[in-house]
Protein backbone atom coordinates (compact mmCIF):
# COMPACT_ATOMS: atom_id res chain seq x y z
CA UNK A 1 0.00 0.00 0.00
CA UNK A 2 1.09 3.05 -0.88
CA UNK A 3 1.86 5.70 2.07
CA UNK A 4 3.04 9.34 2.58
CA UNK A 5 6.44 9.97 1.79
CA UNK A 6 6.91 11.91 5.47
CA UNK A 7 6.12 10.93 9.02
CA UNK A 8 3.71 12.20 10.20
CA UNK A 9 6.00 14.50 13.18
CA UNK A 10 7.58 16.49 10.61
CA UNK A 11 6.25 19.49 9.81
CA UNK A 12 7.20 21.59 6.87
CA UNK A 13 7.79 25.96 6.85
CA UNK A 14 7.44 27.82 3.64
CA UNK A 15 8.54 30.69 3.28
CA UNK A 16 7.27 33.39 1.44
CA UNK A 17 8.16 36.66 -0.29
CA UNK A 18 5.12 39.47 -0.42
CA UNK A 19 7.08 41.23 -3.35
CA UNK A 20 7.14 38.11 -5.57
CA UNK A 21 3.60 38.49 -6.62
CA UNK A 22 0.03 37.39 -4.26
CA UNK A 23 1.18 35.56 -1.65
CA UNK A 24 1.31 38.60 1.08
CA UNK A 25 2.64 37.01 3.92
CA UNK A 26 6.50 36.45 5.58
CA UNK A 27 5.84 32.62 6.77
CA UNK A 28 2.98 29.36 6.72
CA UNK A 29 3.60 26.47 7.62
CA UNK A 30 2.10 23.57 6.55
CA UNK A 31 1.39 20.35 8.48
CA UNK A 32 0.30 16.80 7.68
CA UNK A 33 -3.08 16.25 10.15
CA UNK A 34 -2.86 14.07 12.85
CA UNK A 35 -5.00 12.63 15.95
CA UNK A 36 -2.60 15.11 18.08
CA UNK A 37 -3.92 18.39 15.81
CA UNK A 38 -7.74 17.10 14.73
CA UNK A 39 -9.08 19.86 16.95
CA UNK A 40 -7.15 22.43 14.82
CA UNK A 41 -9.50 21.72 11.48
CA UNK A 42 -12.10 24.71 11.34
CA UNK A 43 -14.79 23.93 13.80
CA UNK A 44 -17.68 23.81 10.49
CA UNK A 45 -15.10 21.20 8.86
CA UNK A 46 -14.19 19.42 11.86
CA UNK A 47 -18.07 18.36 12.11
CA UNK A 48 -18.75 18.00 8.44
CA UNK A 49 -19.49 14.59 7.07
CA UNK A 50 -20.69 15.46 3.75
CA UNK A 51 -17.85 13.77 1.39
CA UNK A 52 -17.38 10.59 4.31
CA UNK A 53 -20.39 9.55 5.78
CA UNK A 54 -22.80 10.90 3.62
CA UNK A 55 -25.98 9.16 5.35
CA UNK A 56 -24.91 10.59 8.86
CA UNK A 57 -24.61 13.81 7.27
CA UNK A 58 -28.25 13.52 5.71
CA UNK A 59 -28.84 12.53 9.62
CA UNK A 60 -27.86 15.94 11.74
CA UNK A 61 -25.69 14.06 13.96
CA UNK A 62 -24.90 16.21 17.18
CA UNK A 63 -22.15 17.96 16.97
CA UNK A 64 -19.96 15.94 19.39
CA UNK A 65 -20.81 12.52 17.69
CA UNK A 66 -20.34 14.10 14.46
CA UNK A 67 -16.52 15.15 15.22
CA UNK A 68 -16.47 11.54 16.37
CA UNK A 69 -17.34 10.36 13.89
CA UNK A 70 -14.84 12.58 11.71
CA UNK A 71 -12.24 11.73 13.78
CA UNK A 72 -12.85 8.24 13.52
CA UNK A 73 -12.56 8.67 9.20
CA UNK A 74 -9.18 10.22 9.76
CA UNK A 75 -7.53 7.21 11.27
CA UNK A 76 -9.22 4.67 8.75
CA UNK A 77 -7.91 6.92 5.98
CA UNK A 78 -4.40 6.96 7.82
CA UNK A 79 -4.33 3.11 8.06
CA UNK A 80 -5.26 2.34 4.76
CA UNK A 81 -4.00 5.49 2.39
CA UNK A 82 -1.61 7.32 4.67
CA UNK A 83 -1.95 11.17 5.01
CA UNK A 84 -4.88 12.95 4.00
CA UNK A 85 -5.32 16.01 5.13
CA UNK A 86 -3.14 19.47 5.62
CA UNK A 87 -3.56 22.46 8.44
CA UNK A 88 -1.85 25.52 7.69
CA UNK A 89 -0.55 28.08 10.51
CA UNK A 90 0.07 31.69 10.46
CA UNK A 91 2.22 32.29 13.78
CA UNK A 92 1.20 29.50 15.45
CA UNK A 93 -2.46 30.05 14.64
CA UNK A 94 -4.59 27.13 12.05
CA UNK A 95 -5.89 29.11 9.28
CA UNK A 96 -6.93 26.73 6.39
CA UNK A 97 -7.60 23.27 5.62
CA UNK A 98 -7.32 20.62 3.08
CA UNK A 99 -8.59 17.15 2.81
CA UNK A 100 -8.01 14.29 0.17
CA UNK A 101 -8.04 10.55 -0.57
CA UNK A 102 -8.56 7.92 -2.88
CA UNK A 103 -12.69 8.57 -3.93
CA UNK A 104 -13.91 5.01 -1.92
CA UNK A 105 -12.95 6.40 0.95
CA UNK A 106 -14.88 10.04 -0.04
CA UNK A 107 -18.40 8.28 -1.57
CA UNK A 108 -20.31 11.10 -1.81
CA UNK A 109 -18.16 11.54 -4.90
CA UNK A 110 -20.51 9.43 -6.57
CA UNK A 111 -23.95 11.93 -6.57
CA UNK A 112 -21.68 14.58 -8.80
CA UNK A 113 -22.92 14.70 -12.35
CA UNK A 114 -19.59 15.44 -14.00
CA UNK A 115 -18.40 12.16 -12.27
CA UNK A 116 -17.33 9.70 -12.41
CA UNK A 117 -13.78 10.46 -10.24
CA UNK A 118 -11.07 8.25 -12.09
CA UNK A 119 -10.05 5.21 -10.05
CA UNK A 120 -6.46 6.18 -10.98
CA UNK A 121 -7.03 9.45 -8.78
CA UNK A 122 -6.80 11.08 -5.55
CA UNK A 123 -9.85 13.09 -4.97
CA UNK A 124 -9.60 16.85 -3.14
CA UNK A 125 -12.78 17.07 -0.65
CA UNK A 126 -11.90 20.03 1.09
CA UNK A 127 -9.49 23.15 0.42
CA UNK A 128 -10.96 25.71 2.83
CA UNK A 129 -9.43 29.01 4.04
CA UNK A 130 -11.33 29.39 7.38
CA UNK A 131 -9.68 32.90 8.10
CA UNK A 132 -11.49 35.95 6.55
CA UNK A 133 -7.99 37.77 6.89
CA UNK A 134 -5.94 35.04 5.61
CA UNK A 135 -8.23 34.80 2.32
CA UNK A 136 -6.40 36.08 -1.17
CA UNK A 137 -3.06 35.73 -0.07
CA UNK A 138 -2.16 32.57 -1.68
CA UNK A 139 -2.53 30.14 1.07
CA UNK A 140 -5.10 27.96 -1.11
CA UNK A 141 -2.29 27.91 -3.54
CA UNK A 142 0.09 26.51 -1.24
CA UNK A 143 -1.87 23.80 0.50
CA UNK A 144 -2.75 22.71 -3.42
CA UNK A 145 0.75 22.58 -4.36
CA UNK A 146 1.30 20.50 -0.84
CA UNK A 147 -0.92 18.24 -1.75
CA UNK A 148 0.73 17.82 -5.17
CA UNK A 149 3.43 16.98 -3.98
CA UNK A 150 2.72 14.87 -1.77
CA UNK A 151 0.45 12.84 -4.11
CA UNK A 152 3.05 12.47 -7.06
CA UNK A 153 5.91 11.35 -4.46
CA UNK A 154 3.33 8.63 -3.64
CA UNK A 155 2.87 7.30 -7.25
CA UNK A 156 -0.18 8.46 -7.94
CA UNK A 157 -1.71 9.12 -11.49
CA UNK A 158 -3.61 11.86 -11.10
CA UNK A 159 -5.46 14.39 -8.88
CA UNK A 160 -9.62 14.98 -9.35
CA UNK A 161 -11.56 17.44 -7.89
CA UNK A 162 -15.06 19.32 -8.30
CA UNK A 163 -14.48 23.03 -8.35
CA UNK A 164 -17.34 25.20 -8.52
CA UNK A 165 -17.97 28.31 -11.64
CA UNK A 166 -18.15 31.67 -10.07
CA UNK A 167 -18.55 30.82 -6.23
CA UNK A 168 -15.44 30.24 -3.80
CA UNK A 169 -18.47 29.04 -1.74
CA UNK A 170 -17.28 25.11 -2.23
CA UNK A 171 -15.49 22.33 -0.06
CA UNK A 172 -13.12 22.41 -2.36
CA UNK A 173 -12.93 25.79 -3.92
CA UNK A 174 -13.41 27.82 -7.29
CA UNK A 175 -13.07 26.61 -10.55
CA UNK A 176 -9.99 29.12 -10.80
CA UNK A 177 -8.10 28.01 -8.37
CA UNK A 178 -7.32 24.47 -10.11
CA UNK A 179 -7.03 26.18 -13.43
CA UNK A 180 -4.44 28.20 -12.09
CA UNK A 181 -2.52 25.65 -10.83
CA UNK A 182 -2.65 23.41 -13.89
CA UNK A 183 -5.63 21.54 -13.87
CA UNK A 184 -8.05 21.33 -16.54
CA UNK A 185 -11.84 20.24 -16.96
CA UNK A 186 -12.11 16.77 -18.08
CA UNK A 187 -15.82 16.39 -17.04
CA UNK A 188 -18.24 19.54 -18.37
CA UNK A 189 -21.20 20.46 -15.88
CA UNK A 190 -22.85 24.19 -15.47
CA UNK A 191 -22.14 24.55 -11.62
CA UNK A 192 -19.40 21.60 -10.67
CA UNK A 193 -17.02 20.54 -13.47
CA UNK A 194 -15.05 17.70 -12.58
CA UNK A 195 -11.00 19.11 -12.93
CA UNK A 196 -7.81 16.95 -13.11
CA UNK A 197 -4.38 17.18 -12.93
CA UNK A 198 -2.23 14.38 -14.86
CA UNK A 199 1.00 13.49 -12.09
CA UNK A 200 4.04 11.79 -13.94
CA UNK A 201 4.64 8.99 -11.03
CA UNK A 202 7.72 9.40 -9.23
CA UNK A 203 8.16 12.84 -10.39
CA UNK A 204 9.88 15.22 -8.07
């Protein structure tokens, strides 16, 4: 089985220049999630079982089983696929997210209309920047080139995703954001294209 190239402990500081073009701040860092740092996910995300458990979800679970039950995805997924998820900081502080994994493990992936995600693929659920202030400062950008990186050193074919057309209002984003970063629509559909992003295995 294929697993993240980096324990789990290390964690990873990128630095940034705000003269070099959007990015506008002087340091992120960028950590894999772990049990330790679960409570650091945005508290709407750390409840949200819309992509996992898509018939507790439907359900309303309370709050606290919910983050159980969210909790209880992230060690599965850990066990069987390795890393899946990101938290980035801004001194010391968690101000965005990102989730992914192979689709069986995401199944709501199968009610999306521009689906179906390729079997070859590892699916983006979430890339949320919780922080108002953080928001257009190229933090989205750098958990999405994270998570392509850490995808291709695993093997992987391909990245999938749904962005959505004209909204950032999305799990995993706008349309825009992909597109920027190399991704291109390989499934057509009015609100939620399916976008993808061909890895060469092994590529550093």
């Amino acid at each position: 089985m294929l697993r993240a190239p980096w324990p789990l402990a290390i964690t990873a500081c990128l630095v940034y220049n705000s003269c070099a073009g959007e990015v506008n701040l002087l340091a992120l860092q960028i950590v894999p999630i772990a049990e330790s740092n679960l409570n650091d996910i945005p508290a709407s995300c750390r409840v949200c079982l819309y992509w996992e458990w898509p018939a507790d979800f439907a359900a309303g679970l309370a709050p606290a089983v919910a983050a159980l039950r969210k909790r209880e995805w992230f060690v599965r997924a850990r066990q069987v696929f390795g890393v899946s998820g990101l938290l980035a900081y801004l001194d010391g502080v968690p101000v965005a997210y990102a989730q992914y994994g192979p689709p069986t493990l995401l199944p709501n992936v199968a009610e999306y209309a521009a689906g179906p995600v390729d079997n070859d693929a590892i699916f983006i659920s979430c890339l949320y920047v919780a922080a108002e202030s953080a928001r257009g400062q190229g933090i989205g950008g750098a958990l999405l080139q994270r998570i392509v990186e850490d995808v291709r050193g695993r093997g992987y074919a391909g990245l999938e995703t749904f962005g959505r057309i004209g909204s950032a209002n999305n799990c995993s984003g706008p349309v825009e954001l992909y597109l920027k970063n190399g991704f291109r629509v390989v499934s057509e559909d009015p609100e939620f294209p399916l976008l993808r992003l061909d890895l060469a295995p092994g590529e550093k």
